[in-house]
C-alpha atoms as a PDB file:
ATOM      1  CA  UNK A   1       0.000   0.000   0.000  1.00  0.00           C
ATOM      2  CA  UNK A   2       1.204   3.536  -0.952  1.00  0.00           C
ATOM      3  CA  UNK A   3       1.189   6.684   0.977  1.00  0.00           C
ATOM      4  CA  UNK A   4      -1.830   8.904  -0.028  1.00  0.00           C
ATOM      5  CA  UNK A   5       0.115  12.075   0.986  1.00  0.00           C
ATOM      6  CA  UNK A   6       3.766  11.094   0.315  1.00  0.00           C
ATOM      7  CA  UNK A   7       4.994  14.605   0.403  1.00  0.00           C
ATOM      8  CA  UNK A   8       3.511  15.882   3.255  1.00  0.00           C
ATOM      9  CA  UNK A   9       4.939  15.278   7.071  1.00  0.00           C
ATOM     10  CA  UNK A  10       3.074  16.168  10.082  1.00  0.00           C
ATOM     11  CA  UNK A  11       2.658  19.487  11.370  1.00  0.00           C
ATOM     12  CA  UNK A  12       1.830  21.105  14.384  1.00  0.00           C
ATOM     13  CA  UNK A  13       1.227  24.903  13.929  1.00  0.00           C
ATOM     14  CA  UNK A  14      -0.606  26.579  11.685  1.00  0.00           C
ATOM     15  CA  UNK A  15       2.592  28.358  10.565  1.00  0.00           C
ATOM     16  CA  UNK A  16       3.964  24.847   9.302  1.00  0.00           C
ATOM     17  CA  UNK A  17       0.656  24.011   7.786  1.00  0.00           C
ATOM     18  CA  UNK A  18       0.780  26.792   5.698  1.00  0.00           C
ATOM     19  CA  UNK A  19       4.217  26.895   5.116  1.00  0.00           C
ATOM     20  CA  UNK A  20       3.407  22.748   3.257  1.00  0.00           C
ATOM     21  CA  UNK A  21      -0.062  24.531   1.133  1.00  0.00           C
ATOM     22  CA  UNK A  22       2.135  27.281  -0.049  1.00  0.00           C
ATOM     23  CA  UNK A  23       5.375  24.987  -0.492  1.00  0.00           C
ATOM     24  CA  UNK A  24       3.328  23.215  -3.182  1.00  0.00           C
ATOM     25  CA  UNK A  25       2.931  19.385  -0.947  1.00  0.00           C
ATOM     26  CA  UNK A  26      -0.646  19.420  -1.338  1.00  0.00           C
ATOM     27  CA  UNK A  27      -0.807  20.148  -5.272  1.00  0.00           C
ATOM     28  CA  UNK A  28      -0.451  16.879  -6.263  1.00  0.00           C
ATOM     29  CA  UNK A  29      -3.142  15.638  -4.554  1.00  0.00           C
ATOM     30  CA  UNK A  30      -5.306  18.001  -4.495  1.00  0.00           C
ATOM     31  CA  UNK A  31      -5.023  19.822  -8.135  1.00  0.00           C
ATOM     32  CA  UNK A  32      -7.081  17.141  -9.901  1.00  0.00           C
ATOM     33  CA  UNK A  33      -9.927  17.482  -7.773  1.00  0.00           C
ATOM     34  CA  UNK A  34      -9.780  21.382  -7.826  1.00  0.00           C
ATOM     35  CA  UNK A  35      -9.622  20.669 -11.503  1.00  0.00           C
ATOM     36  CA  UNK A  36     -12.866  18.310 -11.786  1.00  0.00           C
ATOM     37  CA  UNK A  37     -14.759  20.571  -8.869  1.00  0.00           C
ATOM     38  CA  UNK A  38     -13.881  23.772 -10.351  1.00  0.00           C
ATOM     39  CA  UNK A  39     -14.555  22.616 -14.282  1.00  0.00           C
ATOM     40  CA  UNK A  40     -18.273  21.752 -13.359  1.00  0.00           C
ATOM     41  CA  UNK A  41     -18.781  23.930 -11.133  1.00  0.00           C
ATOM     42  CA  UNK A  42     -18.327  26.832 -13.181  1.00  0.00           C
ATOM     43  CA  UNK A  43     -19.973  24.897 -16.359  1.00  0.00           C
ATOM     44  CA  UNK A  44     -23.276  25.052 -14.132  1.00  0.00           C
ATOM     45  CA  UNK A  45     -22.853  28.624 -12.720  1.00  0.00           C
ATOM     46  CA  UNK A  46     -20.967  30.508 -15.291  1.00  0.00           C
ATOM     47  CA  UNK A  47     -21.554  28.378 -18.469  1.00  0.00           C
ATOM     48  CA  UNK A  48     -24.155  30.062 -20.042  1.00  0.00           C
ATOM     49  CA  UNK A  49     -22.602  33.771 -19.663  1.00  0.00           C
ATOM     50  CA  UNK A  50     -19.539  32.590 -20.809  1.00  0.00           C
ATOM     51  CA  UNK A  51     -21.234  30.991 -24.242  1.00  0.00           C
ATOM     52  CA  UNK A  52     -22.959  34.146 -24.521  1.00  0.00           C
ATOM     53  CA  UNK A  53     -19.436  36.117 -24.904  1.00  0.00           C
ATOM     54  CA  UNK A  54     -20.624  38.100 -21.920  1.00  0.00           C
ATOM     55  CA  UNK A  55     -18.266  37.289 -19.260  1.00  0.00           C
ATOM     56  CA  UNK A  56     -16.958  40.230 -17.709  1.00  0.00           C
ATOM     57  CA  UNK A  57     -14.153  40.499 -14.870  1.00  0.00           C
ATOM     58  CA  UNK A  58     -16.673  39.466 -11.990  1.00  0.00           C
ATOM     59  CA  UNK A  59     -17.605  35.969 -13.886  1.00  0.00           C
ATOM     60  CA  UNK A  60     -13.629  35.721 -14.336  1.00  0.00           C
ATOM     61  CA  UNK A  61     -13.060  36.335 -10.358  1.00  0.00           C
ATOM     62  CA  UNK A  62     -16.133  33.389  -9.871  1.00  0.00           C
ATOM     63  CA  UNK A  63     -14.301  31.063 -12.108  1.00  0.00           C
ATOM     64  CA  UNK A  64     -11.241  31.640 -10.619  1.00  0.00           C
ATOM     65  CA  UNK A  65     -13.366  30.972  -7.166  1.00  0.00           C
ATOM     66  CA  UNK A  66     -14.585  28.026  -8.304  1.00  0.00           C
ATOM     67  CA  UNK A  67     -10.995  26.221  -8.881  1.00  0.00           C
ATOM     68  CA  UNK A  68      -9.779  27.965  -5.672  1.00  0.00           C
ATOM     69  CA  UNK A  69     -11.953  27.030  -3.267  1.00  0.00           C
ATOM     70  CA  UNK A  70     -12.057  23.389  -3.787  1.00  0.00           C
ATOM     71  CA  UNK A  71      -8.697  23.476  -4.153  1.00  0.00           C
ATOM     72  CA  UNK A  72      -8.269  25.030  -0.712  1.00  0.00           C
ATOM     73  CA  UNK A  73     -11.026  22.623   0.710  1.00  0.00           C
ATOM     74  CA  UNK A  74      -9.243  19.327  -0.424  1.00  0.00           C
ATOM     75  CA  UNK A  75      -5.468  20.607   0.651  1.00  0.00           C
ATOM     76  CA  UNK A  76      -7.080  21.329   4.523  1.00  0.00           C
ATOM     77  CA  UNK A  77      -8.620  18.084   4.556  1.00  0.00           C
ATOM     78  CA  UNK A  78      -5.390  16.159   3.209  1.00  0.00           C
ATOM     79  CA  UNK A  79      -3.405  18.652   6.073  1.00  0.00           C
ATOM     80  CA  UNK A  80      -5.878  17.515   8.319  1.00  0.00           C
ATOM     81  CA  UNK A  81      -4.662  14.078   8.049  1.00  0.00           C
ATOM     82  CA  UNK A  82      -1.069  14.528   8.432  1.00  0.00           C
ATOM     83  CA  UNK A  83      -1.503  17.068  11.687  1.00  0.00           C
ATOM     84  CA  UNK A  84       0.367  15.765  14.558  1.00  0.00           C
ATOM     85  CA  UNK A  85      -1.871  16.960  17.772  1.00  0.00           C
ATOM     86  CA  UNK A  86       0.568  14.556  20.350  1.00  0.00           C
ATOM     87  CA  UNK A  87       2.600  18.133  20.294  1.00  0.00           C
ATOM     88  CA  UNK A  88       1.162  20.900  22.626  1.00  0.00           C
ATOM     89  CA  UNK A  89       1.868  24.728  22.321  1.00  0.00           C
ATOM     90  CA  UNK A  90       1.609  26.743  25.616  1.00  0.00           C
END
């Protein structure tokens, strides 16, 4: 059996967790499902204004929403897993 997360050791403070999500350890996980999510999602919500030709800067800053936030969803879940709560912080 393989490691889901091979790239990404435990963490203990939110400093080190985003330290691993801006270090790139959670991309290649988590980049195909913000692919898939985001692709639908903004088929459903944006698809029509976009076939229309009427997509303006605030239906570019949803799409771009749309990739980032399951993007950001998946990497704190697969962070999640890898936390290491045996260490306390006074």
């Amino acid at each position: 059996m393989t490691d889901s997360f091979p790239r990404l050791r435990p963490w203990s403070r939110p400093t080190e967790a985003l330290g691993l999500l801006l270090s790139g350890a959670t991309a290649r996980t988590c980049l195909p499902v913000a692919l898939v999510v985001g692709t639908v999602l903004s088929v459903v919500n944006q698809g029509d204004v976009v076939a229309q030709g009427m997509a303006g800067l605030t239906v570019g800053l949803k799409v771009v929403a749309n990739y980032a936030i399951p993007f950001l969803t998946s990497s704190t879940g697969a962070l999640l897993a890898v936390r290491d709560r045996s260490v306390r912080h006074g």
